[in-house]
Protein backbone atom coordinates (compact mmCIF):
# COMPACT_ATOMS: atom_id res chain seq x y z
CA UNK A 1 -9.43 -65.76 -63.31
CA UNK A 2 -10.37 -68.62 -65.39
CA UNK A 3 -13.59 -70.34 -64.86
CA UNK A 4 -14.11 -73.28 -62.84
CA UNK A 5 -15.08 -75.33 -65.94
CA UNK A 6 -12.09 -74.49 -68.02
CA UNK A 7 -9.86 -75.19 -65.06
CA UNK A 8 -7.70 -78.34 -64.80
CA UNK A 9 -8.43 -81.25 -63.44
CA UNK A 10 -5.93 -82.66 -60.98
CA UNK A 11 -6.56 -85.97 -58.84
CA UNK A 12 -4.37 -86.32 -55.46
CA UNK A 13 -4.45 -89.71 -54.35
CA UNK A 14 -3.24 -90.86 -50.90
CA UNK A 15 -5.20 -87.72 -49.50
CA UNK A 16 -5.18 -88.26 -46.02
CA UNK A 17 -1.42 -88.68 -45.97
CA UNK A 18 0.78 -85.88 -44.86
CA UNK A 19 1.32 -84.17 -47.94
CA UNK A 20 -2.07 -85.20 -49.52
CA UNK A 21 -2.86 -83.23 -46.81
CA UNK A 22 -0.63 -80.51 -47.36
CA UNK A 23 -1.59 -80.31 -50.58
CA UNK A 24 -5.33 -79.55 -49.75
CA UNK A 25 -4.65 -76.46 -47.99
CA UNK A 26 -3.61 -74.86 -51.11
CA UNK A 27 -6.10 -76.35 -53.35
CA UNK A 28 -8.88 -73.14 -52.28
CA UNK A 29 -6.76 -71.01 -54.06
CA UNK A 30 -5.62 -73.05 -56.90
CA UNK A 31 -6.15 -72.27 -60.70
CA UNK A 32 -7.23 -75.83 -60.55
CA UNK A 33 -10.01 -78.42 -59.48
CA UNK A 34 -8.69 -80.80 -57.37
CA UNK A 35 -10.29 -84.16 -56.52
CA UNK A 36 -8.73 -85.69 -52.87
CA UNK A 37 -9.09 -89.48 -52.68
CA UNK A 38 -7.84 -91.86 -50.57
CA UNK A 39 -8.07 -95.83 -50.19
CA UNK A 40 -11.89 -95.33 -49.32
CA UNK A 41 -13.01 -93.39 -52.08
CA UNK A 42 -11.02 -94.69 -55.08
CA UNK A 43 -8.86 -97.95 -54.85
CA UNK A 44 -5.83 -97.81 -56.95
CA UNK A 45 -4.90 -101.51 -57.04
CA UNK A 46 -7.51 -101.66 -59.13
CA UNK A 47 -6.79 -100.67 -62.67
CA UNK A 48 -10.65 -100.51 -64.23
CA UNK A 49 -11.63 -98.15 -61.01
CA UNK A 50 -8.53 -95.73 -61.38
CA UNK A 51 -9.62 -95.56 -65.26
CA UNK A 52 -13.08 -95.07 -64.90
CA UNK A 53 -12.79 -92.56 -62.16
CA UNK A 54 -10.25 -90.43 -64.52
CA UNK A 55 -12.28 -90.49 -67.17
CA UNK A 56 -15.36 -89.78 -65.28
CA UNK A 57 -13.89 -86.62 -63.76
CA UNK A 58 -12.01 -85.66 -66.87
CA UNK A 59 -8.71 -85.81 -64.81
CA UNK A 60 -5.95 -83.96 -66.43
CA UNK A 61 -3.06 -84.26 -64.07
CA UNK A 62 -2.82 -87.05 -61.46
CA UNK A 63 -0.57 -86.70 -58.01
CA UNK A 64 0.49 -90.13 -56.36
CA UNK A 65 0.33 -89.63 -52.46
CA UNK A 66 -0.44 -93.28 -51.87
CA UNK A 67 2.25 -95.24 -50.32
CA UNK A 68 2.86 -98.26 -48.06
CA UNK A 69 5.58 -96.86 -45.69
CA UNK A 70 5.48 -99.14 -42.82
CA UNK A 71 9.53 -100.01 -43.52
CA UNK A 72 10.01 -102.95 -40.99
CA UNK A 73 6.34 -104.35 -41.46
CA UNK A 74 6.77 -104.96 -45.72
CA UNK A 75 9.79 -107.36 -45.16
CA UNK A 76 7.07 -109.28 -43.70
CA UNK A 77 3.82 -107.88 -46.20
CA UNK A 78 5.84 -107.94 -49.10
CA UNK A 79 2.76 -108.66 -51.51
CA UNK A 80 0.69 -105.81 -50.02
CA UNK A 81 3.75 -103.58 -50.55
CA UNK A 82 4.28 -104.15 -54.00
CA UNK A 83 0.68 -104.18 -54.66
CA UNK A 84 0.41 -100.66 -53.48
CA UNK A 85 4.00 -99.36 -54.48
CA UNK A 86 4.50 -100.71 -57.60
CA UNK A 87 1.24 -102.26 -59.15
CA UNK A 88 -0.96 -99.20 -58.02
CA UNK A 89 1.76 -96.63 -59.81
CA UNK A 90 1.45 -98.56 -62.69
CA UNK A 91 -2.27 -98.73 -62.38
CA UNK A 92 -1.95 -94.80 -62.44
CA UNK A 93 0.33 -94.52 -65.12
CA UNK A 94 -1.36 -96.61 -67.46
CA UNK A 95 -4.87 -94.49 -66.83
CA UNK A 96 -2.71 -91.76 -67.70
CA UNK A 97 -1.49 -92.78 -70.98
CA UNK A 98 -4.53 -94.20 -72.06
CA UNK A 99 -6.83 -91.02 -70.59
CA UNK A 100 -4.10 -88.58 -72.29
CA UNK A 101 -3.27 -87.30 -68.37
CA UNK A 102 -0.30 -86.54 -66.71
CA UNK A 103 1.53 -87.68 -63.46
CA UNK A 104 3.61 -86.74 -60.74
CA UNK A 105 4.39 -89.33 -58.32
CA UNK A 106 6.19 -89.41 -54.96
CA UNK A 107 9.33 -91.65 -54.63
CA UNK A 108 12.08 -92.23 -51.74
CA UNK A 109 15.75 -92.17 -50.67
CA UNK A 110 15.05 -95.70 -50.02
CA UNK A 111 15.86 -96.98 -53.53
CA UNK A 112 19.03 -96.12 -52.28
CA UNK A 113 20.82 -98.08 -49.06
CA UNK A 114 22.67 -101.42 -50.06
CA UNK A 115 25.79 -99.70 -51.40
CA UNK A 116 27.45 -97.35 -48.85
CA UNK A 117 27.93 -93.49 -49.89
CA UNK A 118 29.53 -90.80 -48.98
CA UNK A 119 28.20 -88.65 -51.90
CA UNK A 120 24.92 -86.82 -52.10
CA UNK A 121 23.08 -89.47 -54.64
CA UNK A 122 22.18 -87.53 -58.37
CA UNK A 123 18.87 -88.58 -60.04
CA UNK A 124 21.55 -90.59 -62.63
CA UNK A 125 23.29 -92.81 -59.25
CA UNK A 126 21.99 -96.44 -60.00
CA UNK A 127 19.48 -97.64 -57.09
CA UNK A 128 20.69 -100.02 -54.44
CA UNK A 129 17.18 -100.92 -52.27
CA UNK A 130 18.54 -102.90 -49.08
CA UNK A 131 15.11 -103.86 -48.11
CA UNK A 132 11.38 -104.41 -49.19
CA UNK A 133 9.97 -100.82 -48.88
CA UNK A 134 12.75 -99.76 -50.82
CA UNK A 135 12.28 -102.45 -53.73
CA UNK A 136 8.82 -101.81 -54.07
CA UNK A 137 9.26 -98.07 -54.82
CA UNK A 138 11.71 -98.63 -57.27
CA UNK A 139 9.83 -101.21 -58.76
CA UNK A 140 7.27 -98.42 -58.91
CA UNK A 141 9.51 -95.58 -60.62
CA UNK A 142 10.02 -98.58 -63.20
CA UNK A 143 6.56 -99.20 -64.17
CA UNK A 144 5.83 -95.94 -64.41
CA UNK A 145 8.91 -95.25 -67.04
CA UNK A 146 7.87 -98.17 -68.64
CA UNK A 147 4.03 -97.09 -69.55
CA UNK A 148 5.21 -93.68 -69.93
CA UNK A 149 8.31 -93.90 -72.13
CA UNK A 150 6.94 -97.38 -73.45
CA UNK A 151 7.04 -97.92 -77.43
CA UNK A 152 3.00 -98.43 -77.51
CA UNK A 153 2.63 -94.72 -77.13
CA UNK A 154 1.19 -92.95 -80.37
CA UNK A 155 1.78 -89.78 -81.85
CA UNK A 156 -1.18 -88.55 -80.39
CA UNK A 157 -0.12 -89.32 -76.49
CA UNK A 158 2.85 -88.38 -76.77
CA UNK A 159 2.52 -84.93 -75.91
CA UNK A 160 0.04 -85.61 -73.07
CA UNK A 161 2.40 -88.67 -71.68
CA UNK A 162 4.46 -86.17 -69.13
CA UNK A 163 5.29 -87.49 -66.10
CA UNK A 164 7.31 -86.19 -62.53
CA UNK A 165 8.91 -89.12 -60.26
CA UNK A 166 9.96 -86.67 -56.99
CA UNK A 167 12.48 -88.17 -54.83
CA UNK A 168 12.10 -87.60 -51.08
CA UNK A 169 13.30 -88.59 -47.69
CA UNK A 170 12.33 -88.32 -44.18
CA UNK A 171 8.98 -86.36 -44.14
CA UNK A 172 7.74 -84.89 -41.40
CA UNK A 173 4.57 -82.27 -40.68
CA UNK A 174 2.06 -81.45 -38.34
CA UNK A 175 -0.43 -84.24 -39.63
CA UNK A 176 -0.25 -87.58 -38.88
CA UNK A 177 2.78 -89.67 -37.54
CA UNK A 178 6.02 -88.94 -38.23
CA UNK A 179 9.45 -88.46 -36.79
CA UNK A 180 8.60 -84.96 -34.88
CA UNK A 181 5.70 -85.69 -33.67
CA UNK A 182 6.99 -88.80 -32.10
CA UNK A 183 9.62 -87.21 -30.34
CA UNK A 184 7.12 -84.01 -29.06
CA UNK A 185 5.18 -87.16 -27.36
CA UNK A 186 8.31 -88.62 -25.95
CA UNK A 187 9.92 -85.54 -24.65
CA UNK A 188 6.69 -85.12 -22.58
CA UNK A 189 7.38 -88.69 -20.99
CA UNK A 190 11.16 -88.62 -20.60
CA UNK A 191 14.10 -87.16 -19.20
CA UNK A 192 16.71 -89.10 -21.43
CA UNK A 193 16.31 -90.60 -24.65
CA UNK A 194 18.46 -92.44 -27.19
CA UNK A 195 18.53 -91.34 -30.70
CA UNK A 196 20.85 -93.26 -33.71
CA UNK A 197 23.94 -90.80 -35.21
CA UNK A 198 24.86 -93.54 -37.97
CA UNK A 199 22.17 -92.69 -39.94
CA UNK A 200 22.47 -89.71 -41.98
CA UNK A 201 20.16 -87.46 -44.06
CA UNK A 202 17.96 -84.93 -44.59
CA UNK A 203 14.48 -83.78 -43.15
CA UNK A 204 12.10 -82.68 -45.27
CA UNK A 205 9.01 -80.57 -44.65
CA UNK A 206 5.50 -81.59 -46.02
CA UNK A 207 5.01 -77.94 -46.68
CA UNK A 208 7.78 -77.87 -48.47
CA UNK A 209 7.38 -80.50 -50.80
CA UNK A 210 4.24 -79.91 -51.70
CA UNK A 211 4.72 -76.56 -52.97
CA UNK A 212 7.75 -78.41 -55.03
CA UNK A 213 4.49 -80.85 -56.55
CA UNK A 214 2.04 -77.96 -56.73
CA UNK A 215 5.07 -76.29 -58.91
CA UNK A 216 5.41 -78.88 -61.24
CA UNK A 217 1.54 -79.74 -61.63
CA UNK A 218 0.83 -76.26 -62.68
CA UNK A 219 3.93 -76.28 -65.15
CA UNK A 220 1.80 -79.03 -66.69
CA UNK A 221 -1.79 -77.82 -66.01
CA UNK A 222 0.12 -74.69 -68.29
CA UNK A 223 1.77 -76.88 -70.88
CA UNK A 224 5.16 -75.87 -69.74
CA UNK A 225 6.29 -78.92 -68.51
CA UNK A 226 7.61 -80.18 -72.04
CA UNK A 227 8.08 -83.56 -73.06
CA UNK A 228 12.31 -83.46 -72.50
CA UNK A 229 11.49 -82.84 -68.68
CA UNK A 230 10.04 -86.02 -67.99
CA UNK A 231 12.20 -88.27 -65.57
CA UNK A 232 12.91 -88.12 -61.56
CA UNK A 233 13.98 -85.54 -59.57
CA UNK A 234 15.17 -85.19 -56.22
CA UNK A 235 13.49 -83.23 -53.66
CA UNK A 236 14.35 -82.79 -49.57
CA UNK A 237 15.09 -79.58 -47.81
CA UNK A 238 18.61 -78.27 -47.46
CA UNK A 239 21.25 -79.08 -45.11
CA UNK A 240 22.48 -82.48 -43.58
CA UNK A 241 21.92 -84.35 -40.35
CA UNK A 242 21.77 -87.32 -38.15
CA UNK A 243 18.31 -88.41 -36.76
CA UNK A 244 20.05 -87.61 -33.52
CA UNK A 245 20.76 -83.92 -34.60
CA UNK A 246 17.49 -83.60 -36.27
CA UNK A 247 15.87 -84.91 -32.93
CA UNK A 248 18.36 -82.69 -30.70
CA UNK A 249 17.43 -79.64 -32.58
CA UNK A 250 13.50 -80.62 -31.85
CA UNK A 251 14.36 -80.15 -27.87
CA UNK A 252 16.23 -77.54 -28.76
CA UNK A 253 13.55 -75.49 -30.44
CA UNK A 254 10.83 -76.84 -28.57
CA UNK A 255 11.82 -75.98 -25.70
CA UNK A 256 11.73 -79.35 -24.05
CA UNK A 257 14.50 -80.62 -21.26
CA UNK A 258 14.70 -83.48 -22.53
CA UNK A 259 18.16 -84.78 -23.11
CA UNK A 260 18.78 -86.62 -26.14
CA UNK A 261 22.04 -88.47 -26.52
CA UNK A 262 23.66 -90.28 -29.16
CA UNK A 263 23.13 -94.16 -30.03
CA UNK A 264 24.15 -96.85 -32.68
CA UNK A 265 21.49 -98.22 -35.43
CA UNK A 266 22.59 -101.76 -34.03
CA UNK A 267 21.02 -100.58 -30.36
CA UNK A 268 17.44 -100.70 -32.18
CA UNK A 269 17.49 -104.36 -33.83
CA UNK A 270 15.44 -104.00 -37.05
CA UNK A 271 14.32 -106.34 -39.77
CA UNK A 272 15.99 -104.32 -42.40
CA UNK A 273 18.95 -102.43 -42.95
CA UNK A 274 18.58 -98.74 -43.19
CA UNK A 275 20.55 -96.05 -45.49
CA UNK A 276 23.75 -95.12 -43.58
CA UNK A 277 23.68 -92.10 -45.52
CA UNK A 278 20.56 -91.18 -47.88
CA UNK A 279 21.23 -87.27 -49.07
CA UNK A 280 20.01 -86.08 -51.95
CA UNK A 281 21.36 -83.84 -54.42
CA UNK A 282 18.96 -81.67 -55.52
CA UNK A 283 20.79 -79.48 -58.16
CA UNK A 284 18.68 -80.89 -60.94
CA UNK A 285 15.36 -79.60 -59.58
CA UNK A 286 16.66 -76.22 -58.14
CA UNK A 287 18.09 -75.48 -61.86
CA UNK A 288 14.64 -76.71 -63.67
CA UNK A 289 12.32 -74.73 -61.57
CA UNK A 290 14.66 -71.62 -60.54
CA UNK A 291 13.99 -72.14 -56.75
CA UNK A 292 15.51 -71.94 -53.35
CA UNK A 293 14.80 -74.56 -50.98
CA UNK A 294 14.72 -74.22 -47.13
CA UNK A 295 17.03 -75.10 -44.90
CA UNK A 296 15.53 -78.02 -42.58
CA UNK A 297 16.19 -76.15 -39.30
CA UNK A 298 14.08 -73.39 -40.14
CA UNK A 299 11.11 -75.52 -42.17
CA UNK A 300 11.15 -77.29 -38.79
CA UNK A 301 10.86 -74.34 -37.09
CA UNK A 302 7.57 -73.54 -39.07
CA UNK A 303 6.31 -76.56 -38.19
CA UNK A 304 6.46 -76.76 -34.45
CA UNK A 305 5.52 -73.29 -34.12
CA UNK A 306 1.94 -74.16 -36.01
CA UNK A 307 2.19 -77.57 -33.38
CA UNK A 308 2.56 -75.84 -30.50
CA UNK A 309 -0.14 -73.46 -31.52
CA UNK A 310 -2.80 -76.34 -31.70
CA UNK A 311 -1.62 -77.93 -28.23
């Protein structure tokens, strides 16, 4: 095993998210050093911090957790959602290019949304955000492109200027608050509940994804993740499903007698309009990396059992 000192240095920001925190459970036995920070310990709005921190720490590698996900709240926060979705990831990439690192950073089905689908969306489908959240991500992916594939890049950063945008969509896991662990708490207070059937997608494990990211950051930590592979790639778990089938087959599987029925979006007024349908394709990531991904009934499986084990 290599020694600690010749090991990689990889910075996760957003740490205390779920799959910042995901990511730490494999970090003990990582090939790798990784450094865990989170709005309290390094502030990535802030370009001077982010590139004196990096070069401070030597950081090799750089994983963007961070994210302002609070959908309804940024129509009204739009600054603070920019500032954080798309100023911080350009923050990051620019302390990459100029620190010779590389980045990976965490994207959302929400670019997509204003024009209606039918199709699982490619990596190539042009974005469509129908809201805030969803600009400011995209915004995001575009500023990191821009330092990253930018013309002021020398010979000399070239080869270190590698970068991973990783599409998601509706992340769930035992930490924090998210879409299972909301309905566990409801099922214990209900007999009946409502759940939407117009909105369709797919639901991806924490666990899941961040083996995808731990993947592709040790691809780079072992130079294999060439120059032609920069770009974005889509990642959720397989299979396809309503919020109301992904929160029948919670019941179902957690055993609860609750019964969930079906409901229109329009029943829960919101201040923006979500994706009708928001599945990925994910053929471009399975073909790159040579994987199989989960199906999302039995990641979700995984997941309650460990839930139910902590209760």
């Amino acid at each position: 095993m290599a020694k600690k000192d010749t090991l990689k240095n990889i910075l996760v920001t957003g740490a205390n998210g779920q799959l910042g925190t995901s990511l730490a459970l494999m970090a003990n036995s990582a090939d790798a050093n990784f450094f865990f920070t989170d709005v309290d310990t390094l502030d990535i709005t802030d370009y001077r911090a982010v590139s004196a921190y990096m070069k401070k720490n030597r950081i090799d590698i750089v994983i963007n957790c961070a994210a302002y996900t609070n959908v309804d709240k940024a129509e009204d926060d739009r600054d603070m959602a920019f500032k954080i979705n798309a100023e911080a990831p350009g923050n990051l990439a620019k302390a990459c290019r100029v620190n010779s690192a590389e980045l990976i950073h965490i994207s959302t089905d929400y670019v997509f949304g204003k024009e209606r689908s039918t199709l699982p969306r490619t990596e190539e489908v042009k974005p469509s955000p129908s809201g805030v959240y969803g600009e400011s991500k995209l915004d995001g992916e575009g500023r990191i492109i821009a330092e990253l594939e930018g013309k002021e890049i020398s010979p000399r950063q070239a080869d270190k200027a590698r970068y991973a945008i990783v599409r998601t969509a509706w992340l769930y896991s035992e930490y924090g608050k998210n879409f299972v662990k909301t309905m566990l708490n409801l099922f214990a207070s209900k007999d009946r509940l409502n759940v939407v059937f117009d909105q369709v997608g797919t639901p991806t494990y924490a666990g899941d994804l961040a083996a995808v990211v731990y993947r592709i950051a040790m691809e780079m930590a072992s130079g294999d993740w060439r120059k032609v592979d920069n770009g974005i790639y889509n990642f959720t778990d397989e299979g396809v499903c309503s919020w109301f089938d992904f929160a029948t087959a919670i019941a179902e599987l957690s055993g609860s007698a609750c019964r969930v029925m079906p409901c229109h979006s329009d029943e829960f007024p919101s201040k923006v309009k979500r994706p009708s349908f928001s599945v990925l394709d994910k053929s471009k990531i399975k073909q790159r990396l040579q994987i199989e991904i989960p199906h999302w009934r039995q990641s979700l499986r995984i997941c309650l059992n460990n839930l139910i084990k902590t209760r």
